[in-house]
N, C-alpha and C. Protein backbone atom coordinates (compact mmCIF):
# COMPACT_ATOMS: atom_id res chain seq x y z
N UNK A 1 -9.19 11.45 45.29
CA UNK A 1 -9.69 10.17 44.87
C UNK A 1 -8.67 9.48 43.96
N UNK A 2 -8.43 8.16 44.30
CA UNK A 2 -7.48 7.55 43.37
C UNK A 2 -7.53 7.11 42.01
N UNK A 3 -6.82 7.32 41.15
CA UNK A 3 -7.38 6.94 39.49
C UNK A 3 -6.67 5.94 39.12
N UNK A 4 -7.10 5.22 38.44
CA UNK A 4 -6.39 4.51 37.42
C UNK A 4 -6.05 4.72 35.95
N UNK A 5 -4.84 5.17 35.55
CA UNK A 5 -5.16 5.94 34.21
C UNK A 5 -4.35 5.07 33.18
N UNK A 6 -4.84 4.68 32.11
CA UNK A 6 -4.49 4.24 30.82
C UNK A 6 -4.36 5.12 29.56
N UNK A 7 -2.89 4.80 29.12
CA UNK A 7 -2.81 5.58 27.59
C UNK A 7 -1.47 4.85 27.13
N UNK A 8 -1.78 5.07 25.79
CA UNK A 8 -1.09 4.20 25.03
C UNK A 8 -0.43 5.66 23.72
N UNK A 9 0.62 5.01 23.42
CA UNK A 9 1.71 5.76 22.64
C UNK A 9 2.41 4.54 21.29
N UNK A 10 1.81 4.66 20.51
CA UNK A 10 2.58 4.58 19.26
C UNK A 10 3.77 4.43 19.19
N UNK A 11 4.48 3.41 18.81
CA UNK A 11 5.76 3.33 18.13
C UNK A 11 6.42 3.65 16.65
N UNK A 12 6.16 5.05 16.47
CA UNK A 12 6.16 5.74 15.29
C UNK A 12 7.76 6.07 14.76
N UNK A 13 8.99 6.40 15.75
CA UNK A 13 10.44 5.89 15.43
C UNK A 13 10.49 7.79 15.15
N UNK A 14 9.04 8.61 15.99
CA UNK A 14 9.58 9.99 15.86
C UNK A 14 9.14 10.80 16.39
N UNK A 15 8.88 10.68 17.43
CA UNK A 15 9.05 11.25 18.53
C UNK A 15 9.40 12.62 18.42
N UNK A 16 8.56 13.43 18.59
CA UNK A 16 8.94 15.27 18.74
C UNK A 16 8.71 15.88 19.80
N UNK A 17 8.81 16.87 19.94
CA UNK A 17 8.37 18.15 20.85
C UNK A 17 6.65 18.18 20.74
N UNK A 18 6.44 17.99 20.03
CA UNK A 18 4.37 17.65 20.03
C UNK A 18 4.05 16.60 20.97
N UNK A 19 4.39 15.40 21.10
CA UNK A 19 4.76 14.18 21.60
C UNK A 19 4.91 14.51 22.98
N UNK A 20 6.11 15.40 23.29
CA UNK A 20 6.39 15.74 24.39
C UNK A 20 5.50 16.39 25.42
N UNK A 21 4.80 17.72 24.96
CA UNK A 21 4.13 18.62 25.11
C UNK A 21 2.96 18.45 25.36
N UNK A 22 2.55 17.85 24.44
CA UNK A 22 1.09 16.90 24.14
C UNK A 22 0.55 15.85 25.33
N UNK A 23 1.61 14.93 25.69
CA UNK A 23 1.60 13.69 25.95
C UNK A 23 2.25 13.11 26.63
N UNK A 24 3.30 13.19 26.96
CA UNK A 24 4.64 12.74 27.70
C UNK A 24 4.78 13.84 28.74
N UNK A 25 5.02 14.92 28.89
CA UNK A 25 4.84 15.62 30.01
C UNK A 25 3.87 15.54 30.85
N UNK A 26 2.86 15.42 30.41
CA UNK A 26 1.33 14.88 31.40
C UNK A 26 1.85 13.50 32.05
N UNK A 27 1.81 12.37 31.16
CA UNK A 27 2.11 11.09 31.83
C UNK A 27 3.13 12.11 32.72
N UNK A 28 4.20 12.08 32.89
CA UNK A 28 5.49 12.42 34.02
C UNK A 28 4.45 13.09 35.35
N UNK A 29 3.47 14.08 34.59
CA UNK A 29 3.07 14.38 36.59
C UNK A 29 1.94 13.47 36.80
N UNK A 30 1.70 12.75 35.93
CA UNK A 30 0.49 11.67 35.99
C UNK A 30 0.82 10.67 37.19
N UNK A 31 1.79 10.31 36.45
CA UNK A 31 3.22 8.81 37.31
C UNK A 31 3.17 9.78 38.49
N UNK A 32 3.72 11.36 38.63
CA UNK A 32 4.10 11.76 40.06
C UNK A 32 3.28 11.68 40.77
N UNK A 33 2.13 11.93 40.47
CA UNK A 33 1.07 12.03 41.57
C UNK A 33 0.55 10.71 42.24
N UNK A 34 0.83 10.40 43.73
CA UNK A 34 0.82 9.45 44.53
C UNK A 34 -0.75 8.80 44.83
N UNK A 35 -1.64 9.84 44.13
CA UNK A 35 -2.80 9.27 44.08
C UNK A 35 -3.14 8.16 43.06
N UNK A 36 -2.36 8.47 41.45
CA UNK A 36 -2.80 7.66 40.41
C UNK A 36 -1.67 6.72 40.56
N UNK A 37 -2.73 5.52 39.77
CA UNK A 37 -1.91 4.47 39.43
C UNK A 37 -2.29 4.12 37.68
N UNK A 38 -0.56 4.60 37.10
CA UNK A 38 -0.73 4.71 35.57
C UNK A 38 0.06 3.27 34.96
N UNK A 39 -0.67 3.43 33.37
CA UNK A 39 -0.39 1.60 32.92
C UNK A 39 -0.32 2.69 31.62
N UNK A 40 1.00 2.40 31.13
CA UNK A 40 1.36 3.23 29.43
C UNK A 40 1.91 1.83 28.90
N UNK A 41 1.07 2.01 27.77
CA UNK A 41 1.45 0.79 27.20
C UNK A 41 1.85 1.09 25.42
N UNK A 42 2.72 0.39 24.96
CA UNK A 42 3.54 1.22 23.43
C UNK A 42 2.25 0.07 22.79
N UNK A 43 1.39 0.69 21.93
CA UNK A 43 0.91 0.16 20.58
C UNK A 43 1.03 -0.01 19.42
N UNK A 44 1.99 -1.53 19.43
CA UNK A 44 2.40 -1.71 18.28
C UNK A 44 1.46 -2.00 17.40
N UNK A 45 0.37 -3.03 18.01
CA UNK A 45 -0.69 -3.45 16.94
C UNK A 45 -1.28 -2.31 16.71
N UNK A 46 -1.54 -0.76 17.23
CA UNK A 46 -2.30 -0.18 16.83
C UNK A 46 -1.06 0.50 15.21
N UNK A 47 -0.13 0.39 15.47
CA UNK A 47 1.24 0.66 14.25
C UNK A 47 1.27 -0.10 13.44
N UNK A 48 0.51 -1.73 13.41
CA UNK A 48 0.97 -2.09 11.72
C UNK A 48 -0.72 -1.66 11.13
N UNK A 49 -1.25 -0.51 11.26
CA UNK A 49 -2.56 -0.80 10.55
C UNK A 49 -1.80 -0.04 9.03
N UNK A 50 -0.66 0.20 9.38
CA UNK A 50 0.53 1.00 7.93
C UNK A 50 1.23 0.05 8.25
N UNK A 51 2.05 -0.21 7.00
CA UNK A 51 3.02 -1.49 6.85
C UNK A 51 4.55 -1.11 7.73
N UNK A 52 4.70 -1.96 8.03
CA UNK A 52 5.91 -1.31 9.16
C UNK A 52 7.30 -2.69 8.48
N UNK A 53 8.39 -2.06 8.71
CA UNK A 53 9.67 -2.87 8.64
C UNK A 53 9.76 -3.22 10.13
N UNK A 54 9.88 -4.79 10.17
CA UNK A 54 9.74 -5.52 11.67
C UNK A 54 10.90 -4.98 12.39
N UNK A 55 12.24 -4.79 11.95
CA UNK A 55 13.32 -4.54 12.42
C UNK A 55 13.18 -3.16 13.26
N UNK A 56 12.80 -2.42 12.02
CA UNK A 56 12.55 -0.91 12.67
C UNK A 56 11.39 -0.28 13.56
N UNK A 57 10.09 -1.37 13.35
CA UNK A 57 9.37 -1.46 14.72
C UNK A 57 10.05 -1.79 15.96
N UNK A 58 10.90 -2.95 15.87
CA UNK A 58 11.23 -3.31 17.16
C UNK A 58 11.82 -2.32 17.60
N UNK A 59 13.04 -1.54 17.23
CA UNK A 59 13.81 -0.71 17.46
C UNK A 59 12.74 1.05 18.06
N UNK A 60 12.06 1.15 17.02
CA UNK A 60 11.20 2.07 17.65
C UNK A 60 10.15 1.25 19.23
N UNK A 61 9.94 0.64 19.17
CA UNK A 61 9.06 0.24 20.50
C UNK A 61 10.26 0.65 21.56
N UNK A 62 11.69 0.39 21.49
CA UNK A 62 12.76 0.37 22.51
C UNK A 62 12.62 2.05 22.56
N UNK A 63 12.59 2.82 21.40
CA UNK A 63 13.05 3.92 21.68
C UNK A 63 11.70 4.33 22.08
N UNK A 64 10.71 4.42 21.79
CA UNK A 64 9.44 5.05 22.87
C UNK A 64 9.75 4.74 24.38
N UNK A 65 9.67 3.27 25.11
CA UNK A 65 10.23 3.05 26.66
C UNK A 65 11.11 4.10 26.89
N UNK A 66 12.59 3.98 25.99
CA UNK A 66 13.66 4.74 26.55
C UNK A 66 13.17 6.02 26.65
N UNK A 67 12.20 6.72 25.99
CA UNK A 67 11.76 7.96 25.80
C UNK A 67 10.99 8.42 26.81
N UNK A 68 10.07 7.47 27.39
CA UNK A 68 9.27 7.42 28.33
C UNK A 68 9.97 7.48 29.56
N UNK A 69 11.47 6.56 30.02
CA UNK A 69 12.15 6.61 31.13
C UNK A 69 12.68 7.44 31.44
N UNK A 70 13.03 8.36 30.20
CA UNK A 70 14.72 9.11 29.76
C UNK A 70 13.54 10.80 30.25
N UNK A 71 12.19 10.92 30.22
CA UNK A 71 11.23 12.15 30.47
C UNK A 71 11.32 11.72 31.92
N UNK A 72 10.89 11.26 32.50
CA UNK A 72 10.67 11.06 34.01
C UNK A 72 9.73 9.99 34.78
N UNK A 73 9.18 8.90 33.90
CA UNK A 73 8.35 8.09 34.15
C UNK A 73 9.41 7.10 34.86
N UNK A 74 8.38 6.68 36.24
CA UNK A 74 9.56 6.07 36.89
C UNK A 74 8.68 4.42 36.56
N UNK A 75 9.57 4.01 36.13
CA UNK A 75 8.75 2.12 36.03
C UNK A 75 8.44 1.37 37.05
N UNK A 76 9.29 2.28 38.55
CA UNK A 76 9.20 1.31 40.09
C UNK A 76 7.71 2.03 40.20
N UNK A 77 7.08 2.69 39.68
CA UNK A 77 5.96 3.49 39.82
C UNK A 77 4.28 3.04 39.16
N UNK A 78 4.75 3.26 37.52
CA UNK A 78 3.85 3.01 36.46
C UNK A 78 4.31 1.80 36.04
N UNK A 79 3.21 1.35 35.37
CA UNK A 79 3.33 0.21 34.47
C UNK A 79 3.52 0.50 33.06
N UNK A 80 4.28 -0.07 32.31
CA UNK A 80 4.76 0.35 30.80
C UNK A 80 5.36 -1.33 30.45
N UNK A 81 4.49 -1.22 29.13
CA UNK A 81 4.77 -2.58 28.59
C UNK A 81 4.08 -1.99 27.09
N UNK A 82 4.18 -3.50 26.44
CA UNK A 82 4.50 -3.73 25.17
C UNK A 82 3.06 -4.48 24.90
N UNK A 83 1.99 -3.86 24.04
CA UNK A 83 0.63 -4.02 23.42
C UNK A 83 0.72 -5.64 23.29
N UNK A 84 1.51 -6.06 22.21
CA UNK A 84 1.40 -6.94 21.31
C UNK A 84 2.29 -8.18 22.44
N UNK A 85 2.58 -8.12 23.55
CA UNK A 85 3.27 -8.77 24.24
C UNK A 85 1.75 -9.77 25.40
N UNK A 86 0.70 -9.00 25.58
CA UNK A 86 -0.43 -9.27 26.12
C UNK A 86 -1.59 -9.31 25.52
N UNK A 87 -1.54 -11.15 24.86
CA UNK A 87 -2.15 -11.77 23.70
C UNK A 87 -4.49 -11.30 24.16
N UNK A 88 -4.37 -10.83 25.29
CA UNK A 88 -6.08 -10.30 25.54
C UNK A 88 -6.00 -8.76 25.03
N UNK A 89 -5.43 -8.07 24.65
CA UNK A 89 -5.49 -7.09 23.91
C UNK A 89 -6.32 -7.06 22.54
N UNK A 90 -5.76 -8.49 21.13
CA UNK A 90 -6.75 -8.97 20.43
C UNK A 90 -7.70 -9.40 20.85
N UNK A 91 -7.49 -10.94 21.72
CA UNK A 91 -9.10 -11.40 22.07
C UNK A 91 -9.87 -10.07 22.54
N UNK A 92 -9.51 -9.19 23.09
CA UNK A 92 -10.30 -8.44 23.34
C UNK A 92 -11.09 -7.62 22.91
N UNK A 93 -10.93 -7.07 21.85
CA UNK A 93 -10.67 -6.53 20.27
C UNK A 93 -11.94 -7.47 19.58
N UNK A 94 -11.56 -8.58 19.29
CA UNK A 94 -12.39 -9.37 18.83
C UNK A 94 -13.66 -9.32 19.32
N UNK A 95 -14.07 -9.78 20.71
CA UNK A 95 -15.22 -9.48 21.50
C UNK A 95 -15.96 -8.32 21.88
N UNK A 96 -15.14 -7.42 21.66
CA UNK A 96 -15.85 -6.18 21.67
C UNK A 96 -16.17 -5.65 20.21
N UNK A 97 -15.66 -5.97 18.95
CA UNK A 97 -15.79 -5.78 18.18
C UNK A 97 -17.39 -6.76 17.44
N UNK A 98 -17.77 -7.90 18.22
CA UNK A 98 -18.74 -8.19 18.21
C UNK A 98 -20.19 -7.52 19.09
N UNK A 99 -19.73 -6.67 19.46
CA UNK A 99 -20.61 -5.58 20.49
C UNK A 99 -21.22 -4.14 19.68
N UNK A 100 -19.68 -3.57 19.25
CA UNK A 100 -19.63 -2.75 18.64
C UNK A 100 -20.19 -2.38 17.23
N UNK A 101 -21.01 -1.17 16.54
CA UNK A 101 -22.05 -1.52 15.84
C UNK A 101 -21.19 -0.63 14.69
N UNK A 102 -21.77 -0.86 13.09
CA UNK A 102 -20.98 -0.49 12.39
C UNK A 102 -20.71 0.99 12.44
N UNK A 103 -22.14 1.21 12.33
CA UNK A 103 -22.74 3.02 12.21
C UNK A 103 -21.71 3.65 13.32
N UNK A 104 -21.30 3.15 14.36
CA UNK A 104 -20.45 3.93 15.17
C UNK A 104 -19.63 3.78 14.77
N UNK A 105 -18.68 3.05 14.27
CA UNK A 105 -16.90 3.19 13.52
C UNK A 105 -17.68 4.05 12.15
N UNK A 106 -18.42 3.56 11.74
CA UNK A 106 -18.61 4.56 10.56
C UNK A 106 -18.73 6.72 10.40
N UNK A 107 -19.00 6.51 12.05
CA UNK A 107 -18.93 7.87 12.01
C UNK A 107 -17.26 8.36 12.64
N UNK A 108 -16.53 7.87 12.69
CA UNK A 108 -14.99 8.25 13.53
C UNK A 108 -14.75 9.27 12.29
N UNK A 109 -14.15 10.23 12.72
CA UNK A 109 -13.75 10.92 11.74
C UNK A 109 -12.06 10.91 11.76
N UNK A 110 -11.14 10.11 12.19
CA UNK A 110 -10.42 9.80 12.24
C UNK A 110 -9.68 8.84 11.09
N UNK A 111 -10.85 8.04 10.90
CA UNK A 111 -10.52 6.59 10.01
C UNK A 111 -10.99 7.48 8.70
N UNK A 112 -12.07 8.50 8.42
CA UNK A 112 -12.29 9.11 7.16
C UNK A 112 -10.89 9.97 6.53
N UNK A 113 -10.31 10.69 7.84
CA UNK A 113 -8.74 11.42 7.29
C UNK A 113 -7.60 10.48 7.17
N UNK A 114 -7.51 9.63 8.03
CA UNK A 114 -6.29 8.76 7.31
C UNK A 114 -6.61 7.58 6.38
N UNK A 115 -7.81 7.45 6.07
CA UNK A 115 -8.13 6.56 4.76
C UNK A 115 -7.61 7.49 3.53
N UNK A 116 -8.28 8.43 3.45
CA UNK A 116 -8.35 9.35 2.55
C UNK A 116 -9.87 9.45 1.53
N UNK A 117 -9.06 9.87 0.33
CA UNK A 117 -10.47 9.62 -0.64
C UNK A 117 -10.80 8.44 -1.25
N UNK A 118 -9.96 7.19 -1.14
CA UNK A 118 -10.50 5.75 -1.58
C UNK A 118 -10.28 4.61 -0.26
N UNK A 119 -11.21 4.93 0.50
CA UNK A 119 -11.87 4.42 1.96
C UNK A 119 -11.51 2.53 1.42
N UNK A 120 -11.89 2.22 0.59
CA UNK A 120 -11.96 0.79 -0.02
C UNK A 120 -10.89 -0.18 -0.17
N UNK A 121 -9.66 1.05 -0.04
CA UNK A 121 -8.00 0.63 -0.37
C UNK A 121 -7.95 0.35 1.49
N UNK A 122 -8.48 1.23 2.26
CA UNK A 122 -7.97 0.82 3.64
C UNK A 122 -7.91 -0.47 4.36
N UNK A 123 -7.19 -0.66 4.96
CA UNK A 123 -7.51 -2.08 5.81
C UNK A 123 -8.37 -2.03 6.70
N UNK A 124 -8.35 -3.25 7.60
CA UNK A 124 -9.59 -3.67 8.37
C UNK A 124 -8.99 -3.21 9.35
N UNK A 125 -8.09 -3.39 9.49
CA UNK A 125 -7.56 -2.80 10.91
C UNK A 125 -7.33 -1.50 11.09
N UNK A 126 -7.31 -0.35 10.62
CA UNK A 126 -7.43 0.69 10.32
C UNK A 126 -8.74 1.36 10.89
N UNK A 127 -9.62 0.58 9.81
CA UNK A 127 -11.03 0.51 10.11
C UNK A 127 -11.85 0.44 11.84
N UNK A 128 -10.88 -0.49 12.36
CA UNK A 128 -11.64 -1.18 13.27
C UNK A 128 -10.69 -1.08 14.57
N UNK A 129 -9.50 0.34 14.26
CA UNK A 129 -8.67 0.91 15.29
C UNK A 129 -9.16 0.99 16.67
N UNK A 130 -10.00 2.20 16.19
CA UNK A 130 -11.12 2.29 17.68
C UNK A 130 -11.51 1.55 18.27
N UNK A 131 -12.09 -0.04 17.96
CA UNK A 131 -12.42 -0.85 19.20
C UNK A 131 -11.13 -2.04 19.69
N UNK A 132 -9.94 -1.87 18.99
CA UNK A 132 -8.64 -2.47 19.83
C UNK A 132 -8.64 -1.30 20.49
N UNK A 133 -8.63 0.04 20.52
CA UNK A 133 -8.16 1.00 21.33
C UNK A 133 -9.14 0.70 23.10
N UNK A 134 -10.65 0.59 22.57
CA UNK A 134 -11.52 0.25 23.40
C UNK A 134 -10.86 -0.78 24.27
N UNK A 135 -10.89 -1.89 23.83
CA UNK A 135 -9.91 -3.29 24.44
C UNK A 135 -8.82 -2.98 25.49
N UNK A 136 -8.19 -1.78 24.55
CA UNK A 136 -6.76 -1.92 25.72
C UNK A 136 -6.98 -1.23 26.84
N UNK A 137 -7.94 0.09 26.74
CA UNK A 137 -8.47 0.56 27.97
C UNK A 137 -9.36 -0.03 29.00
N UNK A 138 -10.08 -0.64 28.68
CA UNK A 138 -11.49 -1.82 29.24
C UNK A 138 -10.62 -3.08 29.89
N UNK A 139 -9.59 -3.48 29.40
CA UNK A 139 -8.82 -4.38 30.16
C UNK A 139 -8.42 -4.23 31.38
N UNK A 140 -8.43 -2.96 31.96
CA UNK A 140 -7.14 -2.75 33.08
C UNK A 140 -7.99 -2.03 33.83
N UNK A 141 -9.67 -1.94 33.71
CA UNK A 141 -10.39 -1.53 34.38
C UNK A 141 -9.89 0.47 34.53
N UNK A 142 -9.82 0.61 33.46
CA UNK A 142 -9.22 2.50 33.96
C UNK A 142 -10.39 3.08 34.27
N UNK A 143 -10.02 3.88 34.97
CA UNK A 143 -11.20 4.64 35.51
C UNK A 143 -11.37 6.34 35.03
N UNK A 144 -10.27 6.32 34.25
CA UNK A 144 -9.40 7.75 33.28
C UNK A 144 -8.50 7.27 32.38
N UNK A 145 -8.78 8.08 31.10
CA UNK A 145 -7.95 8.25 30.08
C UNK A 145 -7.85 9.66 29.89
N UNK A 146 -6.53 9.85 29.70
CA UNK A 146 -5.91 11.38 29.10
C UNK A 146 -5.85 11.33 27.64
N UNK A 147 -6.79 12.50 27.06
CA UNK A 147 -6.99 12.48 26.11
C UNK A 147 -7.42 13.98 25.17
N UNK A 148 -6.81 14.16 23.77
CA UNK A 148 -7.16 14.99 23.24
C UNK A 148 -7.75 15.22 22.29
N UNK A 149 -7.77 16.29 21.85
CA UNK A 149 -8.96 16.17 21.04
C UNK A 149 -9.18 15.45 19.78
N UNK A 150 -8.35 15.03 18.95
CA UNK A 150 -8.43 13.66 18.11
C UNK A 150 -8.33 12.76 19.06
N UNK A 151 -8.78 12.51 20.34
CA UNK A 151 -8.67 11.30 20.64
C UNK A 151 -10.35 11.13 21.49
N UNK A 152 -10.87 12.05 21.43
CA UNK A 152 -12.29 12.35 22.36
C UNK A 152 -13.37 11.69 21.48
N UNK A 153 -13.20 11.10 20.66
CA UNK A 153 -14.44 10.47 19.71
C UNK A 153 -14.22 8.94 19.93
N UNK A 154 -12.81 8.87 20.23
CA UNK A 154 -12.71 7.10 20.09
C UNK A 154 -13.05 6.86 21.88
N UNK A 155 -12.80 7.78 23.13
CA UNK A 155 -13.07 7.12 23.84
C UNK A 155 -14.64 7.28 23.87
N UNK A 156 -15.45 8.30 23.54
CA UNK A 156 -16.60 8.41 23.86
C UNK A 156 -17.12 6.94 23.02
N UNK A 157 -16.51 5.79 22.06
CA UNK A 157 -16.87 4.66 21.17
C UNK A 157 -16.43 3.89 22.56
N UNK A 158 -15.55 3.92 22.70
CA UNK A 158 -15.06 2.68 24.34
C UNK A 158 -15.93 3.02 25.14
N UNK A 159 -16.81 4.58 25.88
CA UNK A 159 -17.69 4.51 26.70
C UNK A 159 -19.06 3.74 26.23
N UNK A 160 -19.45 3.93 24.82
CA UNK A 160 -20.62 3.18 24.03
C UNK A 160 -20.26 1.71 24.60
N UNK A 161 -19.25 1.10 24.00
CA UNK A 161 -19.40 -0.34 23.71
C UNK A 161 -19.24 -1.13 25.52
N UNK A 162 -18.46 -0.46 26.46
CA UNK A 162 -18.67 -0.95 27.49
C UNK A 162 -20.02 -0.56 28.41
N UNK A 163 -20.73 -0.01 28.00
CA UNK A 163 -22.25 0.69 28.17
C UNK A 163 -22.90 -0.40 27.81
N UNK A 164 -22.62 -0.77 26.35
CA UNK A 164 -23.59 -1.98 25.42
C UNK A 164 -23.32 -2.89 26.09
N UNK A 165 -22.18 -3.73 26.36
CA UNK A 165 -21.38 -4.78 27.05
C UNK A 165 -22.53 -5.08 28.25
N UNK A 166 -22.10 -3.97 28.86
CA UNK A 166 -22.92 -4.32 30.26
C UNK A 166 -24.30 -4.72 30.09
N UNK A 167 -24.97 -3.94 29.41
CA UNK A 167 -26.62 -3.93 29.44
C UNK A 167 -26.84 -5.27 28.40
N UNK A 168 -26.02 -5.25 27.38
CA UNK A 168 -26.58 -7.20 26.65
C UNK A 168 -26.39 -7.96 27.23
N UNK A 169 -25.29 -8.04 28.34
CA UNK A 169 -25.30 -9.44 29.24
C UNK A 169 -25.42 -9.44 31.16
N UNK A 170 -26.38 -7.97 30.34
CA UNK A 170 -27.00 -7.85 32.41
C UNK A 170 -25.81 -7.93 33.01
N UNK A 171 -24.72 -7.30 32.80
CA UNK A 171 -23.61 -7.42 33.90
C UNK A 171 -23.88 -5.69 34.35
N UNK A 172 -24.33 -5.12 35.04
CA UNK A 172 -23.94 -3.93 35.25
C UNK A 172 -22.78 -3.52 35.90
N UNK A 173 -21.66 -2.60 35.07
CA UNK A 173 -20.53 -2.22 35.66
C UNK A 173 -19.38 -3.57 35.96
N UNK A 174 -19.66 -4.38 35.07
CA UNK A 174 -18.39 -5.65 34.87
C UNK A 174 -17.27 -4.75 33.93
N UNK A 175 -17.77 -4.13 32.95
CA UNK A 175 -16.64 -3.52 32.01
C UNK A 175 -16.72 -1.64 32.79
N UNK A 176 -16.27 -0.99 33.59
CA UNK A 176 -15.88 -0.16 33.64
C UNK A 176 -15.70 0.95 32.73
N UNK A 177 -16.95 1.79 32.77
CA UNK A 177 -16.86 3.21 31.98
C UNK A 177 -15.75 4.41 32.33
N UNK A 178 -14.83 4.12 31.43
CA UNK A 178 -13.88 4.98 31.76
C UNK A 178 -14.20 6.55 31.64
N UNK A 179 -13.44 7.96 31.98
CA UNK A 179 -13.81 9.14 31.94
C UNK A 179 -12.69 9.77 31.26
N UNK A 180 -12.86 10.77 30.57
CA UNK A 180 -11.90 11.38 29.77
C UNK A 180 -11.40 12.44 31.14
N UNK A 181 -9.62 12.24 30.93
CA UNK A 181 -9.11 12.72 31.54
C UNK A 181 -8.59 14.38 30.72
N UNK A 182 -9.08 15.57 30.69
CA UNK A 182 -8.56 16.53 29.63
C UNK A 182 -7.65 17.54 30.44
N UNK A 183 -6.28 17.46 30.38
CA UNK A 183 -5.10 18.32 31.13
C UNK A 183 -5.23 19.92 30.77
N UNK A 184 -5.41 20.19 31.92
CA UNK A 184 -5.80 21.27 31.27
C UNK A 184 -4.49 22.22 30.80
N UNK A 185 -3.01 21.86 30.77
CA UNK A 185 -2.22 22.46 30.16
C UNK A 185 -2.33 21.76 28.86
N UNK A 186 -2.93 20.75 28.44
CA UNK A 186 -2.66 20.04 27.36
C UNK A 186 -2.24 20.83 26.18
N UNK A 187 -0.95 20.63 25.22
CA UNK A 187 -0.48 21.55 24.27
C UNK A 187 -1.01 20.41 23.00
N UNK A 188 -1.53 21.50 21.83
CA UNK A 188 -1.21 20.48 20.92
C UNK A 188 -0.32 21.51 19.75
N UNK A 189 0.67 20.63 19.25
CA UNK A 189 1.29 21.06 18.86
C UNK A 189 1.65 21.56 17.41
N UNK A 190 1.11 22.19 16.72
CA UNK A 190 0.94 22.19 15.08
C UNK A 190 2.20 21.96 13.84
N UNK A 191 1.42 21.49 13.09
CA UNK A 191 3.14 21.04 12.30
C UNK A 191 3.33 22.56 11.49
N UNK A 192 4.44 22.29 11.17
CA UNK A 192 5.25 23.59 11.08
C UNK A 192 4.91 23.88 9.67
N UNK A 193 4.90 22.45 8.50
CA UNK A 193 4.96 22.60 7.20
C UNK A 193 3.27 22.67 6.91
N UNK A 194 2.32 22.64 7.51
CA UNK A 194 1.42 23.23 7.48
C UNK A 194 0.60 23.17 8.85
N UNK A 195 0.13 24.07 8.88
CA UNK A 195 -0.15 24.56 10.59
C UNK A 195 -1.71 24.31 10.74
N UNK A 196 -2.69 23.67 10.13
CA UNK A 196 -3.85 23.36 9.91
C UNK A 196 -3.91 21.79 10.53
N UNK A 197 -2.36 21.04 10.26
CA UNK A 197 -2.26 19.81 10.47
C UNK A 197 -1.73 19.53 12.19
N UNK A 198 -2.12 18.85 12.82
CA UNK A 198 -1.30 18.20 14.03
C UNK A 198 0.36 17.70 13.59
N UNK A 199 1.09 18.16 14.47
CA UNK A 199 2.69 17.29 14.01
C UNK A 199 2.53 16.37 14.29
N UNK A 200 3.21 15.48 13.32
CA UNK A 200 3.11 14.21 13.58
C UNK A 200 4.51 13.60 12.52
């Protein structure tokens, strides 16, 4: 059966062997396989929810692509582009974020570890990660996301809000419930300077 698979990669400027292992080796037999049709897209907007130097974003967005080409993703194949380059990514964000209910971002346990212990200092965008993440998947109609296990709470929030979507405006199946795609070699990779933590 043919898939459509969406995932998105950070322009973080560091790229490891976790990265690789994790994430980038999957996309490569993802792209190979003649059944799927994959859309990797670099998230910059999901990168300034931390203050970023514009220069050295740009430069990191180049080096994720090159990273992505330079593993085996063929571009005559997949689609790979640039978040912040396809202005319905926000609108999209926006509108679903009017869908989306607080109590569910309130439970991400994602936004509780990288806030930290003064939640109040965080930004909104930080906050409200999970439903741009929703947006960029719900756009392109995927029918699969590859995903791990810090990442299995935010799509099961994208399966909620395109669930809600449908049923408040009687569209059944206009927004596409995507399915978690879980590899089953999927590595995750532990950081070295403490091994409790994901590398990153």
């Amino acid at each position: 059966m043919s898939k459509k698979i969406f995932s998105g990669v950070q322009p973080t400027g560091n790229l490891h062997l976790g990265n690789y292992l994790g994430a980038i080796k999957n996309f490569v037999d993802l792209n190979d396989d003649n059944n799927n049709k994959c859309i990797f897209c670099v998230v910059d907007l999901h990168a300034i929810t931390i203050k970023q130097d514009p220069h050295e974003l740009k430069n990191n967005i180049r080096e994720t692509v090159a990273t992505f080409i330079a593993s085996g993703i063929d571009p005559k194949k997949s689609i790979i582009f640039n978040q912040s380059q396809v202005p319905a990514h926000a609108e999209g964000a926006w509108i679903l974020g009017c869908v989306a209910r607080m109590g569910w971002l309130n439970r991400m346990t994602q936004f509780k570890e990288k806030a930290g212990k003064d939640k109040e200092q965080a930004s909104i965008g930080l906050y409200s990660y999970p439903v741009l993440m929703a947006a960029d998947i719900l756009l392109y109609d995927a029918t699969h996301v590859p995903v791990g296990n810090d990442q299995k709470q935010h799509l099961e929030l994208c399966r909620d809000i395109a669930q809600k979507f449908n049923n408040d405006f009687n569209a059944d199946g206009f927004l596409k419930v995507p399915e978690p795609l879980i590899q089953k070699e999927f590595s995750r990779i532990m950081s070295l300077k403490d091994g409790s933590k994901k590398n990153e």
